[in-house]
Protein backbone atom coordinates (compact mmCIF):
# COMPACT_ATOMS: atom_id res chain seq x y z
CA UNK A 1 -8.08 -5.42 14.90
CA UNK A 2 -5.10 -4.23 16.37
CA UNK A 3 -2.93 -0.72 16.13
CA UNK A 4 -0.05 0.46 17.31
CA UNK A 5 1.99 4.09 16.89
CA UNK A 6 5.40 3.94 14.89
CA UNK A 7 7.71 7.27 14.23
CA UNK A 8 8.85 7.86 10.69
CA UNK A 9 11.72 6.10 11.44
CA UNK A 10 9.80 3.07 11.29
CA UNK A 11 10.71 2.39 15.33
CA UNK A 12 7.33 0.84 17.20
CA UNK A 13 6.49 3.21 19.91
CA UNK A 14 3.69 1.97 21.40
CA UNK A 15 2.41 -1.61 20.97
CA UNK A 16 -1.02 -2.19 21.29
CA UNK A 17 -1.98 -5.59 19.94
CA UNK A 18 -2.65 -8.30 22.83
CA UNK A 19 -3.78 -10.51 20.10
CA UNK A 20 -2.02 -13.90 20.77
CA UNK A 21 -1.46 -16.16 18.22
CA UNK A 22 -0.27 -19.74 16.96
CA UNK A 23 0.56 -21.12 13.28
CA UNK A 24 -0.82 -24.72 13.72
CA UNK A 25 -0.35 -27.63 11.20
CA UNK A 26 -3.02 -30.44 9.91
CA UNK A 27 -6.15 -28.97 10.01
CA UNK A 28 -5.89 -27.94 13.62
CA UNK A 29 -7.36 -24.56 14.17
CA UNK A 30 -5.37 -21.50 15.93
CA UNK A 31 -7.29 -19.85 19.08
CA UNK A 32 -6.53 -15.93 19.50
CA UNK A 33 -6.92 -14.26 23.03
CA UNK A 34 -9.78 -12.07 22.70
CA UNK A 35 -9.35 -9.07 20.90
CA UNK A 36 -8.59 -6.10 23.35
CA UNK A 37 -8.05 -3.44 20.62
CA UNK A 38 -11.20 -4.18 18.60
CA UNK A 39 -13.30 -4.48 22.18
CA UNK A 40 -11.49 -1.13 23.40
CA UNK A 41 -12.43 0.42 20.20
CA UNK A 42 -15.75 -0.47 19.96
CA UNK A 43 -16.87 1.79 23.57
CA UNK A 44 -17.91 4.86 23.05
CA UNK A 45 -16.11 6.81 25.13
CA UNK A 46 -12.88 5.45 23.12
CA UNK A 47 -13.77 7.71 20.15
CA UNK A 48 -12.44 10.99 21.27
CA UNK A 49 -9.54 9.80 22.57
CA UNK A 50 -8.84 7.86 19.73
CA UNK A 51 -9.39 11.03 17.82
CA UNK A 52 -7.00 12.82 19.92
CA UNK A 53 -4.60 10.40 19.51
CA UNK A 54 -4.23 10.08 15.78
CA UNK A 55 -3.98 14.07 15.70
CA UNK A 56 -1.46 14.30 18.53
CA UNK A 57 0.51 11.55 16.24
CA UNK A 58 0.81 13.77 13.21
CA UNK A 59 1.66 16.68 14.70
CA UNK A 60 4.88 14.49 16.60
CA UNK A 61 5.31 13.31 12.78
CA UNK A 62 4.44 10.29 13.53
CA UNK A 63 1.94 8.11 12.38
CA UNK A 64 -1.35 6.06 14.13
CA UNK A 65 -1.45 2.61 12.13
CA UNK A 66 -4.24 0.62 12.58
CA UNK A 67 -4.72 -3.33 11.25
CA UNK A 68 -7.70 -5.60 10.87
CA UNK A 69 -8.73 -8.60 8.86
CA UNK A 70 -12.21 -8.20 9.17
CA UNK A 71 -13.44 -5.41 6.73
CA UNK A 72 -16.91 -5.59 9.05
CA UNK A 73 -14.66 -3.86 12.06
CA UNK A 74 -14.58 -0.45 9.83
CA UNK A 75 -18.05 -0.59 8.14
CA UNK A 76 -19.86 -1.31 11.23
CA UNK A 77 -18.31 1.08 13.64
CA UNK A 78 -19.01 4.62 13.40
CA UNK A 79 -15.98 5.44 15.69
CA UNK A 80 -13.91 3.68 13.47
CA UNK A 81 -15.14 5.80 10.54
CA UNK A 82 -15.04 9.47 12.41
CA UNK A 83 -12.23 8.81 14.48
CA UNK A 84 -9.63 6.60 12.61
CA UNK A 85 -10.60 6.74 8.70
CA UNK A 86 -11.25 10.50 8.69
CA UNK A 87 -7.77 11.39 10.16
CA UNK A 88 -5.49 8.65 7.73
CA UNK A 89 -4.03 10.12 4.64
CA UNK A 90 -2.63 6.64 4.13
CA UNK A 91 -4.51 3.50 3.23
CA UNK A 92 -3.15 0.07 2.19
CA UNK A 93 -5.12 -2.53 1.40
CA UNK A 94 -4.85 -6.27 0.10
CA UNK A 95 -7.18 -8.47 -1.90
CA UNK A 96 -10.43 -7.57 -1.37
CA UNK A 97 -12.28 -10.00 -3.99
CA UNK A 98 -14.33 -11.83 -1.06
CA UNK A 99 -15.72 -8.37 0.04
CA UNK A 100 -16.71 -7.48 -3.59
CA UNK A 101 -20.73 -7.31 -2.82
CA UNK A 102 -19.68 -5.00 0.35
CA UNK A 103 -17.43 -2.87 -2.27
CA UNK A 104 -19.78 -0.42 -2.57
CA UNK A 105 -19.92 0.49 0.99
CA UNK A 106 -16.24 0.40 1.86
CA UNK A 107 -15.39 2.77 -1.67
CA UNK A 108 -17.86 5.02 0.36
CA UNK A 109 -16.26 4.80 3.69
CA UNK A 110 -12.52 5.26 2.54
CA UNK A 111 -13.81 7.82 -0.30
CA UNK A 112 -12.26 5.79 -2.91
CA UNK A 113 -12.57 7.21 -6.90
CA UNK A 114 -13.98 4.47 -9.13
CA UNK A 115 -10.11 4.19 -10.75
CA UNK A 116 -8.85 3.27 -6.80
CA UNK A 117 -12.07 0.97 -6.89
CA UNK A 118 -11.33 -0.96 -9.85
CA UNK A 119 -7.13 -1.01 -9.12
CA UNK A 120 -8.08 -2.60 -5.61
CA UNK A 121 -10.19 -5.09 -6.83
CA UNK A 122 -7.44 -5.92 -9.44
CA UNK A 123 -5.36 -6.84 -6.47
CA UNK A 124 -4.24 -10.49 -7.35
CA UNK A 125 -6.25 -11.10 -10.75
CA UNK A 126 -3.42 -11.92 -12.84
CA UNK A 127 -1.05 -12.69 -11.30
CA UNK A 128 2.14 -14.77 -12.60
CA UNK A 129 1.25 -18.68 -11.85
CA UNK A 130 5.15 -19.14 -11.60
CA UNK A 131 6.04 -16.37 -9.03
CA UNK A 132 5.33 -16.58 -5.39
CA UNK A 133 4.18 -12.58 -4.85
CA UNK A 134 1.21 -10.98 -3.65
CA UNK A 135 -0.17 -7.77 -4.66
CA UNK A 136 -1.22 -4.74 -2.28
CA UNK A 137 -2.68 -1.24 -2.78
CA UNK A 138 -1.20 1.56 -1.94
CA UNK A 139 -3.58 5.26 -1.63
CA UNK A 140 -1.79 8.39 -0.26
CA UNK A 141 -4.49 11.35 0.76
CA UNK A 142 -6.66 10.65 -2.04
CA UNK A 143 -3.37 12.01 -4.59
CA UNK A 144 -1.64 9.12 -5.17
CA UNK A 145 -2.70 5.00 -5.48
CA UNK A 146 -1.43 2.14 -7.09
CA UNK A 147 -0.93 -1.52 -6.93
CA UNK A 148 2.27 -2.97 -5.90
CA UNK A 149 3.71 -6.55 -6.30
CA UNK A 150 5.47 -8.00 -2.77
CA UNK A 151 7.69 -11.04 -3.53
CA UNK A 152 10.48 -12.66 -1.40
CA UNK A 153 12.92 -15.09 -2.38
CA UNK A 154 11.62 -18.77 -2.56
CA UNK A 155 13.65 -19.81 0.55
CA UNK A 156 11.70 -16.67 2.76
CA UNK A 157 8.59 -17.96 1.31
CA UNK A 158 8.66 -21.61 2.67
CA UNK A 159 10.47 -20.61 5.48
CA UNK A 160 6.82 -18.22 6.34
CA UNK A 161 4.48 -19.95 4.22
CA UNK A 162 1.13 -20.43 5.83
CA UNK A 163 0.03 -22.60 3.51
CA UNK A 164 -0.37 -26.20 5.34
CA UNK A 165 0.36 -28.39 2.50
CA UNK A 166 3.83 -26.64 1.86
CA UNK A 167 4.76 -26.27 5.44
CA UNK A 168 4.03 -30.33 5.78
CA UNK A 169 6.26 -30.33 2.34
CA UNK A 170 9.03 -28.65 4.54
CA UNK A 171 8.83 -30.74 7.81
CA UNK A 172 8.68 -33.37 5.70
CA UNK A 173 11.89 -32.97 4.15
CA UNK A 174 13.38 -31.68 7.66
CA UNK A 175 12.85 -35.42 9.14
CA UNK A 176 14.08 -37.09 6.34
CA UNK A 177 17.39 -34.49 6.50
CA UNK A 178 17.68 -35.24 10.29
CA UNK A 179 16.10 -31.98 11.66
CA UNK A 180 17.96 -29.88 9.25
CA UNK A 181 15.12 -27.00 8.15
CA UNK A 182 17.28 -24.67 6.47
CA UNK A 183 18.63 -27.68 4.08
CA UNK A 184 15.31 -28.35 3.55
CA UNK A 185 13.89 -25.29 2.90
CA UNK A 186 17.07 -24.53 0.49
CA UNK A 187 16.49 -27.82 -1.45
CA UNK A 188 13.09 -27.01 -1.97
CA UNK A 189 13.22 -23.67 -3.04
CA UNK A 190 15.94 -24.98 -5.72
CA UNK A 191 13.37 -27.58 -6.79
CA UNK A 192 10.82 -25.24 -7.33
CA UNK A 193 13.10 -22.74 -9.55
CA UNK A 194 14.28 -25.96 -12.00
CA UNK A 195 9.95 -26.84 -11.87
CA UNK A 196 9.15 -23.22 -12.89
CA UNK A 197 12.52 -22.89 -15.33
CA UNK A 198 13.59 -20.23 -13.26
């Protein structure tokens, strides 16, 4: 978990994410530095100023932004739940299908409506086999929700992919173009547009 405060200007005022950590290739596995935030946030004593802090935020018009992968860092903590979920008008969230047997639990926490329950866990269901994009939910203070599509051109995909078998694709291609990523990365984004027809 990490969280840091940005102003509504988008500016980071105040990072708080000591998380360290490295994109590795082959099958290697990436190490983080122990996780300050989520360790911090877990003490008891945290939870008031925590809750001070998020109201002290909005009242700057600013806004407290907290991040985790792990949905069990919000269901298990109940300082997470008083002092951070309480006090955010705004929730985003991604794919949740491998938390669908927790659903129940987390529609409780974030006091989602069954129609934000079923658009969340419609979050990547049908998507276009073609098109490199994601989807992610959007809820504003319980008034407004919906699911958005995030897509980037091909070349700002493989230049971030994660996936390992396209990022060996692209080093692949940089060796054989004498260290040349951007080449590669262009030629393979072209091959992939005449592959889809696109």
């Amino acid at each position: 978990m990490s969280w840091f405060l940005i102003n509504r200007n988008l500016t980071p005022l105040e990072p708080y994410d000591w998380k360290l950590s490295s994109t590795v290739l082959r099958g290697e596995r990436g190490s983080n530095a122990p996780d300050l935030p989520g360790k911090a946030i877990a003490k008891e004593g945290m939870a008031e100023y925590i809750k001070y802090l998020f109201k002290t935020v909005r009242k700057f018009f600013g806004e407290a932004i907290v991040v985790t992968q792990e949905v069990d860092d919000i269901i298990a903590s109940p300082i997470v739940k008083e002092s951070i979920i309480n006090n955010s008008d705004c929730k985003i969230l991604l794919d949740q299908r491998k938390y669908m047997n927790k659903f129940d639990s987390i529609q409780a926490l974030l006091g989602l409506t069954e129609k934000e329950k079923s658009q969340i866990l419609s979050i990547n269901m049908s998507n276009v086999p073609s098109r490199k994009y994601k989807e992610v939910w959007f809820g504003l203070g319980g008034v407004q929700s919906a699911v958005y599509a995030t897509e980037v051109s091909l070349e700002e995909y493989y230049t971030y992919t994660t996936e390992e078998s396209e990022k060996m694709e692209v080093l692949a291609l940089t060796e054989k173009l004498d260290g040349n990523i951007e080449l590669a990365i262009k030629q393979i984004a072209e091959s992939k547009r005449q592959e889809y027809g696109g």
